[in-house]
N, C-alpha and C. Protein backbone atom coordinates (compact mmCIF):
# COMPACT_ATOMS: atom_id res chain seq x y z
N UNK A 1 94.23 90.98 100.92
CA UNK A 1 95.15 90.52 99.90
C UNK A 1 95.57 91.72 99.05
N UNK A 2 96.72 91.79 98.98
CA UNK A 2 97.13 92.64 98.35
C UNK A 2 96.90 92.49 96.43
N UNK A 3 96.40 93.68 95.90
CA UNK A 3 95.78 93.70 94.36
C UNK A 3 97.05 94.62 93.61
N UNK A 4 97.12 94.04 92.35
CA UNK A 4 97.75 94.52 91.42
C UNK A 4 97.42 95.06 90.07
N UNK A 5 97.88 96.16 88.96
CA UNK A 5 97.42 96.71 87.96
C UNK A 5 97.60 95.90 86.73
N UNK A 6 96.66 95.11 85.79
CA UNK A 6 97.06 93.71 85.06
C UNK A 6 96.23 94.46 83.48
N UNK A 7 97.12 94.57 82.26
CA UNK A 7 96.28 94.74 80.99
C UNK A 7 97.24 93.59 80.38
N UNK A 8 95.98 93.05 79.73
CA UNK A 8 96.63 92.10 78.38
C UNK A 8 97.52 92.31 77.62
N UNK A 9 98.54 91.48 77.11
CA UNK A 9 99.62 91.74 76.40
C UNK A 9 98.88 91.78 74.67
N UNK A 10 99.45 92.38 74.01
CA UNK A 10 99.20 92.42 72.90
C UNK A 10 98.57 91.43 72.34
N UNK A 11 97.30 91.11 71.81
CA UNK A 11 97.29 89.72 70.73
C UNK A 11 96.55 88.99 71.72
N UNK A 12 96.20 89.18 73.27
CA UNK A 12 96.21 87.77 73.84
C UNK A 12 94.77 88.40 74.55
N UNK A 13 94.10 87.26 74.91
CA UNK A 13 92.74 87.38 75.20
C UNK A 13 92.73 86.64 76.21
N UNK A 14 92.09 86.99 77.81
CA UNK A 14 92.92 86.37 78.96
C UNK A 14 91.71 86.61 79.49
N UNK A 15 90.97 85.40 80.29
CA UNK A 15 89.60 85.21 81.19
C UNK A 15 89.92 85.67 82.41
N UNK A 16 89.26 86.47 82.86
CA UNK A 16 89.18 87.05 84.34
C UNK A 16 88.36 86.48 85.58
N UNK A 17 88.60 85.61 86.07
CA UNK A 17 87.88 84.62 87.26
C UNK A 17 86.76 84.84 88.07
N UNK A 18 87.24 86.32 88.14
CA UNK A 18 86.38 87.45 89.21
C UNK A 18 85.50 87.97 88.37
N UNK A 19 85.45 88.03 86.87
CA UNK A 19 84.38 88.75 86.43
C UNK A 19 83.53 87.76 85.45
N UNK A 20 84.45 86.42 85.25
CA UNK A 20 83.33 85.77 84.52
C UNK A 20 83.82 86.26 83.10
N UNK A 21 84.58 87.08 82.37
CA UNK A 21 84.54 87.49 81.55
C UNK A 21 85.98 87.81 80.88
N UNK A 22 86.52 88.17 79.79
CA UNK A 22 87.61 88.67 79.38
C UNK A 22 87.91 89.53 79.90
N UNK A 23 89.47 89.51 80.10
CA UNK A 23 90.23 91.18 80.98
C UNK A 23 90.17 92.35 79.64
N UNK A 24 89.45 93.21 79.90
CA UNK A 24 89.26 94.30 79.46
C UNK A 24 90.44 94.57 78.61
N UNK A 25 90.77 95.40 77.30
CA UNK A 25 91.64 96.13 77.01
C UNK A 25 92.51 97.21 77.70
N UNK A 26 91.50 97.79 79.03
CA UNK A 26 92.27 99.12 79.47
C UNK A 26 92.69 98.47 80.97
N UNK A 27 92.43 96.88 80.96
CA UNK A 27 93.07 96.11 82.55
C UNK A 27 92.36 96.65 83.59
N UNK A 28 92.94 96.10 84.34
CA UNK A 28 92.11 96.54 85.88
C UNK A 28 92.91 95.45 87.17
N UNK A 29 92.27 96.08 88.36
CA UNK A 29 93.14 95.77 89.12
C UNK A 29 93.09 94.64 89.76
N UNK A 30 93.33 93.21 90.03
CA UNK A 30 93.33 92.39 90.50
C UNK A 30 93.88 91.75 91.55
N UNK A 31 93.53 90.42 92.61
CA UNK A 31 94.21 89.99 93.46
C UNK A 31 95.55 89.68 92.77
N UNK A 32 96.64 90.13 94.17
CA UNK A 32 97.98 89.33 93.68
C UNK A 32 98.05 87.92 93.78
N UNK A 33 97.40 87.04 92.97
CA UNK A 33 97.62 86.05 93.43
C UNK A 33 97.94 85.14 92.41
N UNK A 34 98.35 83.56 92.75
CA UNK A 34 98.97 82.79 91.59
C UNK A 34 98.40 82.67 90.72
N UNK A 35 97.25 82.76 90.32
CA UNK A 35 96.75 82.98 88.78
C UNK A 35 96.93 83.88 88.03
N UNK A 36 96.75 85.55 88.42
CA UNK A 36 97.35 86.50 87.86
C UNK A 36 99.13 86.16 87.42
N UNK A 37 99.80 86.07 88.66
CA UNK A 37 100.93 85.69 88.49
C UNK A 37 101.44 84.86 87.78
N UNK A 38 100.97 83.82 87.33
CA UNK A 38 101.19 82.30 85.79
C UNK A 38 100.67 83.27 84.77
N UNK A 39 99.81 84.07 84.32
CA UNK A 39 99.39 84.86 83.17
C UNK A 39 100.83 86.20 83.01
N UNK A 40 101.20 86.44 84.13
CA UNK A 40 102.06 87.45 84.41
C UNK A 40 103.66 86.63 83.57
N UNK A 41 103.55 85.61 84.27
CA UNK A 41 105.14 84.72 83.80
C UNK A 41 104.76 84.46 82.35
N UNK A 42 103.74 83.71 82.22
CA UNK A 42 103.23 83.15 80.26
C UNK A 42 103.36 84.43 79.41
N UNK A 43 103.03 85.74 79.48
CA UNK A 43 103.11 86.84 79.25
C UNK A 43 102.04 86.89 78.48
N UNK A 44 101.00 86.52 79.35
CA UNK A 44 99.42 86.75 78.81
C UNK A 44 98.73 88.10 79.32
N UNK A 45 99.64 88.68 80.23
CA UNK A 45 99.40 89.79 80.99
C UNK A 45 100.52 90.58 81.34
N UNK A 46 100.69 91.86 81.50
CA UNK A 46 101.72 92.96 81.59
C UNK A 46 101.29 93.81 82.71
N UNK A 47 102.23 94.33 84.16
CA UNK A 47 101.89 95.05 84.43
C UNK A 47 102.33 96.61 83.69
N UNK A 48 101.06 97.30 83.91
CA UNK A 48 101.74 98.58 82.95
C UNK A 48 102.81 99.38 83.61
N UNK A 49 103.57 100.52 83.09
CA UNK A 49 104.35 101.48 83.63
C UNK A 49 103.10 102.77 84.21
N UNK A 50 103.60 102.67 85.79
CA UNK A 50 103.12 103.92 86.27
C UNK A 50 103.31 105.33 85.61
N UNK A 51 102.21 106.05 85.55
CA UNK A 51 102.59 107.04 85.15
C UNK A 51 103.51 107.98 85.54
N UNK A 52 104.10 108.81 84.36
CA UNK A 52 105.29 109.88 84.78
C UNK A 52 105.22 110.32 86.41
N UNK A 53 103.95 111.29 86.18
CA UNK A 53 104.05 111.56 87.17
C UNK A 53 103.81 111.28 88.70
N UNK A 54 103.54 109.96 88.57
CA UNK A 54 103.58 108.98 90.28
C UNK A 54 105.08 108.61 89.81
N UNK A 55 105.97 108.34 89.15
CA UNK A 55 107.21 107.77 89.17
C UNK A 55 108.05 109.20 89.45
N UNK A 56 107.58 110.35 89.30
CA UNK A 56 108.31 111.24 89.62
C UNK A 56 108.21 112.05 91.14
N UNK A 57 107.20 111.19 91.70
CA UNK A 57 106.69 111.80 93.87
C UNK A 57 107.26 110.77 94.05
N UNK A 58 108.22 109.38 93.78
CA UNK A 58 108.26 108.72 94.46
C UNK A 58 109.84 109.01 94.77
């Protein structure tokens, strides 16, 4: 299954399935799947911007 890069949106405190626990402040990487994805649409979760320099090899 393909995994994606997921940190909490500002303000919002979002349970992580896989860990039993709150998603961290600094995020981490998770399945792509429809639960991430409903937190992703609610905007309980943000994927971040890659850094400069991976946006600049691509």
């Amino acid at each position: 299954m393909n995994r994606i890069t997921v940190v909490p949106a500002k303000g919002r405190a979002v349970p992580d399935p896989e860990t039993g626990e709150l998603l961290l402040p600094e995020g981490r990487d998770v399945p792509d799947d429809a639960y991430w994805r409903r937190r992703i649409a609610d905007g309980d979760v943000v994927i971040p911007n890659p850094p400069a320099k991976e946006v600049a090899t691509k």
